[in-house]
Protein backbone atom coordinates (compact mmCIF):
# COMPACT_ATOMS: atom_id res chain seq x y z
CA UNK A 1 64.96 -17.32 11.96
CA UNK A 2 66.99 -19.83 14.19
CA UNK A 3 65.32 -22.23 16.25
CA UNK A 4 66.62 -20.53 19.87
CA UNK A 5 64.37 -17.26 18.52
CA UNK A 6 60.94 -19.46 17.50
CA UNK A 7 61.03 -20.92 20.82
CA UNK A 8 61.53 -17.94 23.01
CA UNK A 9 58.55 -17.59 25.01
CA UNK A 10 58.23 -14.33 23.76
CA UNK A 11 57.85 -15.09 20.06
CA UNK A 12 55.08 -17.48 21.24
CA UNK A 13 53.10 -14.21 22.68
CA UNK A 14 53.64 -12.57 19.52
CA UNK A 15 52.27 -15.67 17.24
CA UNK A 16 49.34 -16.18 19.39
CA UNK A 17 48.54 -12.06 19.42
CA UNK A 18 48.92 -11.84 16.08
CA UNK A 19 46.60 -15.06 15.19
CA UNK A 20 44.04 -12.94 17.47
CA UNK A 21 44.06 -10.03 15.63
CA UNK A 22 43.80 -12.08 12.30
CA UNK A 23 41.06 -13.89 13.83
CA UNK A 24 38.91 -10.32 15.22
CA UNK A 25 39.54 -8.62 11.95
CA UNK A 26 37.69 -11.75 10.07
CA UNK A 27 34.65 -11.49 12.55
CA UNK A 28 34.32 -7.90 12.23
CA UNK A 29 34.75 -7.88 7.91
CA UNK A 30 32.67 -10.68 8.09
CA UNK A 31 29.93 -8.87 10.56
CA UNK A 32 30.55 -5.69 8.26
CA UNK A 33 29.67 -7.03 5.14
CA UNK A 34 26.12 -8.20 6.60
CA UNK A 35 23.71 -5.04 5.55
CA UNK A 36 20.04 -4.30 4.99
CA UNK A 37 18.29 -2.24 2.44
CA UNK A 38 20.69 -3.30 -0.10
CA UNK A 39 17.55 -4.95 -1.81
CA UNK A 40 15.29 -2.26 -1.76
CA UNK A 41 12.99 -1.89 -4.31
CA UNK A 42 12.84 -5.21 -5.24
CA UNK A 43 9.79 -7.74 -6.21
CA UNK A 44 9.42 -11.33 -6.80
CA UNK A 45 6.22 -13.31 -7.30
CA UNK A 46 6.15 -16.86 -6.48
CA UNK A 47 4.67 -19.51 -4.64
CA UNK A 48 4.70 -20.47 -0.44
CA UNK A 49 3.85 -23.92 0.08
CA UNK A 50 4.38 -26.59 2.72
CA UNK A 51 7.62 -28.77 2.54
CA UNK A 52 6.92 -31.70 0.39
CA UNK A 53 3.98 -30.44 -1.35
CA UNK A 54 3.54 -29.48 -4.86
CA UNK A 55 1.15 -26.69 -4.98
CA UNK A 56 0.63 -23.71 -2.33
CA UNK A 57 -0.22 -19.34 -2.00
CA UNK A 58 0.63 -17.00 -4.59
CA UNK A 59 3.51 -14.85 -2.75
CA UNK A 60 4.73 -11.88 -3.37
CA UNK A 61 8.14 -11.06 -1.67
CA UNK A 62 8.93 -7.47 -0.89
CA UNK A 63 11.94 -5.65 -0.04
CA UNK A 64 11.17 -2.01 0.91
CA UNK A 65 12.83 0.78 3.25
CA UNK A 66 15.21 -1.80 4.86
CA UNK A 67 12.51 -4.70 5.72
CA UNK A 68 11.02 -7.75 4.04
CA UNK A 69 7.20 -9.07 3.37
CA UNK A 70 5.82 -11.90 2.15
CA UNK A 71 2.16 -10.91 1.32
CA UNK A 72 0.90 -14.94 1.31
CA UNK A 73 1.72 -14.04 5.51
CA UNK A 74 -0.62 -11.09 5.31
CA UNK A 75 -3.54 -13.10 6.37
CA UNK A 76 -1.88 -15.04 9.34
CA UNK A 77 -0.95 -11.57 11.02
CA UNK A 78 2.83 -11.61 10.22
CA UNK A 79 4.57 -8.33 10.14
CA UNK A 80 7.45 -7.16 7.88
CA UNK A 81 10.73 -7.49 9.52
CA UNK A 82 14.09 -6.01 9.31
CA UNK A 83 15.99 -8.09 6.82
CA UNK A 84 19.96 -8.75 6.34
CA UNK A 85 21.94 -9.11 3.25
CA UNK A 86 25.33 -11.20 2.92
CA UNK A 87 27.39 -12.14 -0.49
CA UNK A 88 26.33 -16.00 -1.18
CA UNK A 89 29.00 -16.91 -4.53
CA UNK A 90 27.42 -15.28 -7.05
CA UNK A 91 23.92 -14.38 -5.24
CA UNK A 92 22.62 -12.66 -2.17
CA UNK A 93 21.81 -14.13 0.74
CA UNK A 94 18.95 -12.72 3.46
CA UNK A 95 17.44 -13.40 6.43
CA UNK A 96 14.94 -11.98 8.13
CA UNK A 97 11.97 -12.98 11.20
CA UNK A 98 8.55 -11.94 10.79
CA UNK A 99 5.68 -12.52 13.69
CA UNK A 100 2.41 -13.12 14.21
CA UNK A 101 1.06 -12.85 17.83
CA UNK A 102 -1.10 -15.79 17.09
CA UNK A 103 1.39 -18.20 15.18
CA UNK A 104 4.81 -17.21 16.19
CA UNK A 105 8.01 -16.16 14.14
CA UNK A 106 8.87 -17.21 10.25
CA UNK A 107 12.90 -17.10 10.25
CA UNK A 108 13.38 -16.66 6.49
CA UNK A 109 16.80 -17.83 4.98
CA UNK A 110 16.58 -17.01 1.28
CA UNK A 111 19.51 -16.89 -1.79
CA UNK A 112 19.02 -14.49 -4.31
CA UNK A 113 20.93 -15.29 -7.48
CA UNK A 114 19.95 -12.70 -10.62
CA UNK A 115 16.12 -12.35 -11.18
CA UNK A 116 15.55 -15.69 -9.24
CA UNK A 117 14.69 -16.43 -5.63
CA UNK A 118 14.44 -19.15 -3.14
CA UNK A 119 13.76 -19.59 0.34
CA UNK A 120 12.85 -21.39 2.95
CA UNK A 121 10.73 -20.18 6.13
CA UNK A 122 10.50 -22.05 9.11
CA UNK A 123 7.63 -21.82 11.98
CA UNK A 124 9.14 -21.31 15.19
CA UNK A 125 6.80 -21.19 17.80
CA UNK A 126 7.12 -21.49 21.56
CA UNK A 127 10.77 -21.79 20.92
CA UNK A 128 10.60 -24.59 18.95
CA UNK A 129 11.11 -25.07 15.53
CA UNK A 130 7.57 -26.37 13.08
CA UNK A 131 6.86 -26.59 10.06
CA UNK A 132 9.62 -25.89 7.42
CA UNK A 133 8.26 -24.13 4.15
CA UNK A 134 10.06 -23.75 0.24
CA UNK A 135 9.07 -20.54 -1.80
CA UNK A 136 10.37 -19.67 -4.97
CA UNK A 137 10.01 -16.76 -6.77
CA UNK A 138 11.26 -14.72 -10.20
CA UNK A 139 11.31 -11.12 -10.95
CA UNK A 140 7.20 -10.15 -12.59
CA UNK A 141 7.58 -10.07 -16.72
């Protein structure tokens, strides 16, 4: 191409429309390739605790019918919750919110990688982001 045609206002329109479309089609793969339910079925017992601290509640994490649990929540009055699934390198990644109508939201951000899981769930209440908790969690023997 000479250097008359690449500065043609015309070829500008072109480069910047096509850097558009390259830039939509990446938003929507990467929006696509978030799903839920792809974890269905799955179990992993573990332990909730505190950031920081060295003990904490027996957990069991479930994935069931397209939404997440954490049974160490039970007691606090937080609900299952919708979760999403994304490729992490050579895990899973999810997210999901659960709420309690007397504590607020847990926004879970968790990596899945073979028969191994950890996550972290932080306390958002009022807005405003608490207390930031670790659990980790296998695959029951």
């Amino acid at each position: 191409m000479n250097q008359q045609s690449q500065s043609h206002p015309v070829i500008g329109l072109i480069h910047r429309r096509n850097a558009l479309v390259l830039a939509a089609g990446a938003l929507l793969t990467a929006t696509a390739g978030a799903q839920s339910g792809q974890l269905d079925g799955r179990r992993f017992d573990g332990v909730f605790l505190a950031r920081g601290k060295t003990s904490g509640d027996a957990d069991t994490l479930l994935f069931q019918g397209g939404r997440f649990r954490s049974t160490a929540c039970d007691r606090y009055g937080y609900s299952d919750a919708a979760y999403r699934v994304t490729p992490a390198g050579d895990g899973l990644a999810f997210e999901a919110e659960t709420e309690s109508p007397k504590y607020g939201k847990l926004v879970w951000r968790g990596v899945i990688r073979g028969d191994y899981l950890n996550a972290t769930a932080t306390m958002v209440k009022d807005g405003k982001a608490g207390t930031e908790n670790w659990v980790v969690a296998a695959v029951p023997r």
